[in-house]
Protein backbone atom coordinates (compact mmCIF):
# COMPACT_ATOMS: atom_id res chain seq x y z
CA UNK A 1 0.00 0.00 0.00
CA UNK A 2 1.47 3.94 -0.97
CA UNK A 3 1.58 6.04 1.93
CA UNK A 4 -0.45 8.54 1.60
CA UNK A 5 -3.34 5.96 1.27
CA UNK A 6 -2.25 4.36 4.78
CA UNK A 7 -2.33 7.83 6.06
CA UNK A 8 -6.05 8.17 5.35
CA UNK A 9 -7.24 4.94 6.10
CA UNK A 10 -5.70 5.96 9.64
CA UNK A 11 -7.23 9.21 9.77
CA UNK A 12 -10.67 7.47 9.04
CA UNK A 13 -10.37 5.40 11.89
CA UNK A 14 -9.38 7.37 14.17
CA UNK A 15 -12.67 10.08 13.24
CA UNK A 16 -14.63 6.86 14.02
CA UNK A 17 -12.84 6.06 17.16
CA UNK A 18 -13.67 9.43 18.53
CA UNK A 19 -17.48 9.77 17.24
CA UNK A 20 -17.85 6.15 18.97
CA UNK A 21 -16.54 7.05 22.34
CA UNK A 22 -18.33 10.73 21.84
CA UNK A 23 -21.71 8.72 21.22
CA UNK A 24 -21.09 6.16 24.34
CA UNK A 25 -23.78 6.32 26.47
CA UNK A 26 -22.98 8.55 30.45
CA UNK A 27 -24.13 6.89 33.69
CA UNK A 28 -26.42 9.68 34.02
CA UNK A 29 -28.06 9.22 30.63
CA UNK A 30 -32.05 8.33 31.16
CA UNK A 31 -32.36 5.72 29.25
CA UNK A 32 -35.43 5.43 26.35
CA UNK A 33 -37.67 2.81 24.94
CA UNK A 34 -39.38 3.58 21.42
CA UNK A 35 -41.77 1.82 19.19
CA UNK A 36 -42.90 2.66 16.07
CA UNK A 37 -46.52 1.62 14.08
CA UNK A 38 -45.52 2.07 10.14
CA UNK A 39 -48.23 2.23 7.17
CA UNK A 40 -51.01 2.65 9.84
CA UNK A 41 -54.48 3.83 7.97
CA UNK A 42 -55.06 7.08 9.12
CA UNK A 43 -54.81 10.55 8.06
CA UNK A 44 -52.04 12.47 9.85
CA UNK A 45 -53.58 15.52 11.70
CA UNK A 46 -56.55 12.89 13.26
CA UNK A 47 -53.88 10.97 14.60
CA UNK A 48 -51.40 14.06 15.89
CA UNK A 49 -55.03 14.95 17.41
CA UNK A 50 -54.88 12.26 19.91
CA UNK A 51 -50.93 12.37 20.77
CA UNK A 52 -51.21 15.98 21.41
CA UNK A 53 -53.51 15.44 24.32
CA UNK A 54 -51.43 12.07 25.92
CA UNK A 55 -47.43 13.37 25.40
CA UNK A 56 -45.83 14.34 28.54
CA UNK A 57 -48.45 11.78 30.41
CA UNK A 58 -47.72 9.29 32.32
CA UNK A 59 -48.64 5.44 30.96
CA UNK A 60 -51.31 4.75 33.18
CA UNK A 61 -52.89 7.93 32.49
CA UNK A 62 -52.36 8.21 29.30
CA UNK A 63 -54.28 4.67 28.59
CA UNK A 64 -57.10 5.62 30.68
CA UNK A 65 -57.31 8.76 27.67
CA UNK A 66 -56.96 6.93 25.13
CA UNK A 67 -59.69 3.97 26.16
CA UNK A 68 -62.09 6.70 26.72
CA UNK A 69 -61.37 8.82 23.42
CA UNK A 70 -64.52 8.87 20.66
CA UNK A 71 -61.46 8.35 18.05
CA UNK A 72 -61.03 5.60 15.71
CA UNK A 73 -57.05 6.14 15.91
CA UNK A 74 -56.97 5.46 19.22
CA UNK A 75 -56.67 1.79 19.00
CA UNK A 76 -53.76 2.00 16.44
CA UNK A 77 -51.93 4.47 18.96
CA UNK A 78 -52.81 2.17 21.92
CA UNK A 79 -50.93 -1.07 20.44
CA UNK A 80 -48.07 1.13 19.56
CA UNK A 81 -47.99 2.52 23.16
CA UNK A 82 -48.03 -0.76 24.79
CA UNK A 83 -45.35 -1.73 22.40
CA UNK A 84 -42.96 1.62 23.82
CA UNK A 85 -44.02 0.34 27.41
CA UNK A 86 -43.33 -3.36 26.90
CA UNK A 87 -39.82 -2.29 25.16
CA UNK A 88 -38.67 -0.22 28.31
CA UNK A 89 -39.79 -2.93 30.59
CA UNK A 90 -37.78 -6.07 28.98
CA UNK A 91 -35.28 -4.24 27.17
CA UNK A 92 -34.53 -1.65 30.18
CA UNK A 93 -36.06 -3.11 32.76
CA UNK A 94 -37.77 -0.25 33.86
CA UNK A 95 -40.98 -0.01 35.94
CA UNK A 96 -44.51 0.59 33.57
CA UNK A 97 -46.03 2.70 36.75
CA UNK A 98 -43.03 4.72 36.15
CA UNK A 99 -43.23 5.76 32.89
CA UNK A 100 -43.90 8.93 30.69
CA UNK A 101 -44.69 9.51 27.11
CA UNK A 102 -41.52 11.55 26.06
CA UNK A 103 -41.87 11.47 22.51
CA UNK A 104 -45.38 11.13 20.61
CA UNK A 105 -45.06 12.00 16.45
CA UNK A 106 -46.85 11.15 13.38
CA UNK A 107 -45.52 11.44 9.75
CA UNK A 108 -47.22 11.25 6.47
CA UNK A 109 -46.78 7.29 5.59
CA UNK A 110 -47.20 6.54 1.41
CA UNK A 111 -50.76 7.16 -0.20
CA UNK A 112 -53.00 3.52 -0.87
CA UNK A 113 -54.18 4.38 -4.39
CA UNK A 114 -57.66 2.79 -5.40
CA UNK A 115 -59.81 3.41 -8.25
CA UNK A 116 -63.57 4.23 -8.65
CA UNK A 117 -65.64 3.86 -11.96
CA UNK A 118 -67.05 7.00 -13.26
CA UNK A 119 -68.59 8.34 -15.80
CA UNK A 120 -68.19 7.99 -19.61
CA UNK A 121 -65.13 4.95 -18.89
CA UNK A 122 -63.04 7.65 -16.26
CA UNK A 123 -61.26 6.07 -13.41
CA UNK A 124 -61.31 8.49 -10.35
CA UNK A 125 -58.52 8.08 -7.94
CA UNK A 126 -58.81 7.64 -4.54
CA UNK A 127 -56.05 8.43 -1.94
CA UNK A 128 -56.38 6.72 1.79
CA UNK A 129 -54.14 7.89 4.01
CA UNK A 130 -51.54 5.90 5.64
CA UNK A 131 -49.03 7.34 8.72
CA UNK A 132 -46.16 6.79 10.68
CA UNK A 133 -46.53 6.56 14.88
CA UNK A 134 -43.50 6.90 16.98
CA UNK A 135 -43.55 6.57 20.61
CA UNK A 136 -41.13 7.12 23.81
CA UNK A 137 -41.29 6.31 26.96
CA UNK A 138 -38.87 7.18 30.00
CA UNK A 139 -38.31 6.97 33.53
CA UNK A 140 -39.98 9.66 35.28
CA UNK A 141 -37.56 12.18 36.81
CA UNK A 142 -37.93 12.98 40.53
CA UNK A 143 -38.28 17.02 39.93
């Protein structure tokens, strides 16, 4: 191998050394569970809806919301919070009563195209929905 090739190659590793041991996780770091529901039918705003009003809850609270919500994406966001909580509790081994909904988002997920007959041979399109749920959970902090 020419030098100036070793020379990189060195360089490289060394940048990855450093962005490993800069990444490492502290002692003091509070350690999160996620879970994520993909290609979910749903439009995105009814679904932010519903995470608006349960982020920054705690679990048990926020599945006491959710069971007595009048919204259909409530059973979607219900399996994907169980999911977070079952995560933090076999992967962590953290409590469930000691939980809290950290992180609640929904993207736009990839249109379901479908087609309806019309008028004079036309094909009208029809779009449904589809979204993205990501959930985290943490410890509670004692402040």
């Amino acid at each position: 191998m020419n030098l100036p090739r070793l020379e990189h190659i060195k360089a490289t590793l060394k940048i990855k050394k450093e962005a490993v041991d800069h990444m490492s996780i502290s002692p003091t770091a509070v350690p999160i569970a996620k879970a994520h529901g993909r290609y979910l039918r749903g439009s995105v705003s009814k679904v932010r809806r519903v995470l608006d009003q349960i982020r920054g809850r705690s679990y048990r609270d926020a599945l006491i919301m959710l069971e007595f919500m009048p919204y259909r994406s409530t059973g979607p966001i219900t399996k994907v919070l169980r999911s977070a909580v079952a995560n933090a509790e076999n992967n962590l081994g953290l409590d469930p009563a000691s939980l809290v909904i950290s992180q609640a988002t929904a993207d736009m997920g990839p249109p379901m195209k479908r087609y309806r007959p019309r008028a004079q041979g036309r094909a009208f399109a029809i779009k449904k929905q589809t979204c993205h749920i990501s959930i985290a959970v943490m410890a509670q902090t004692e402040s």
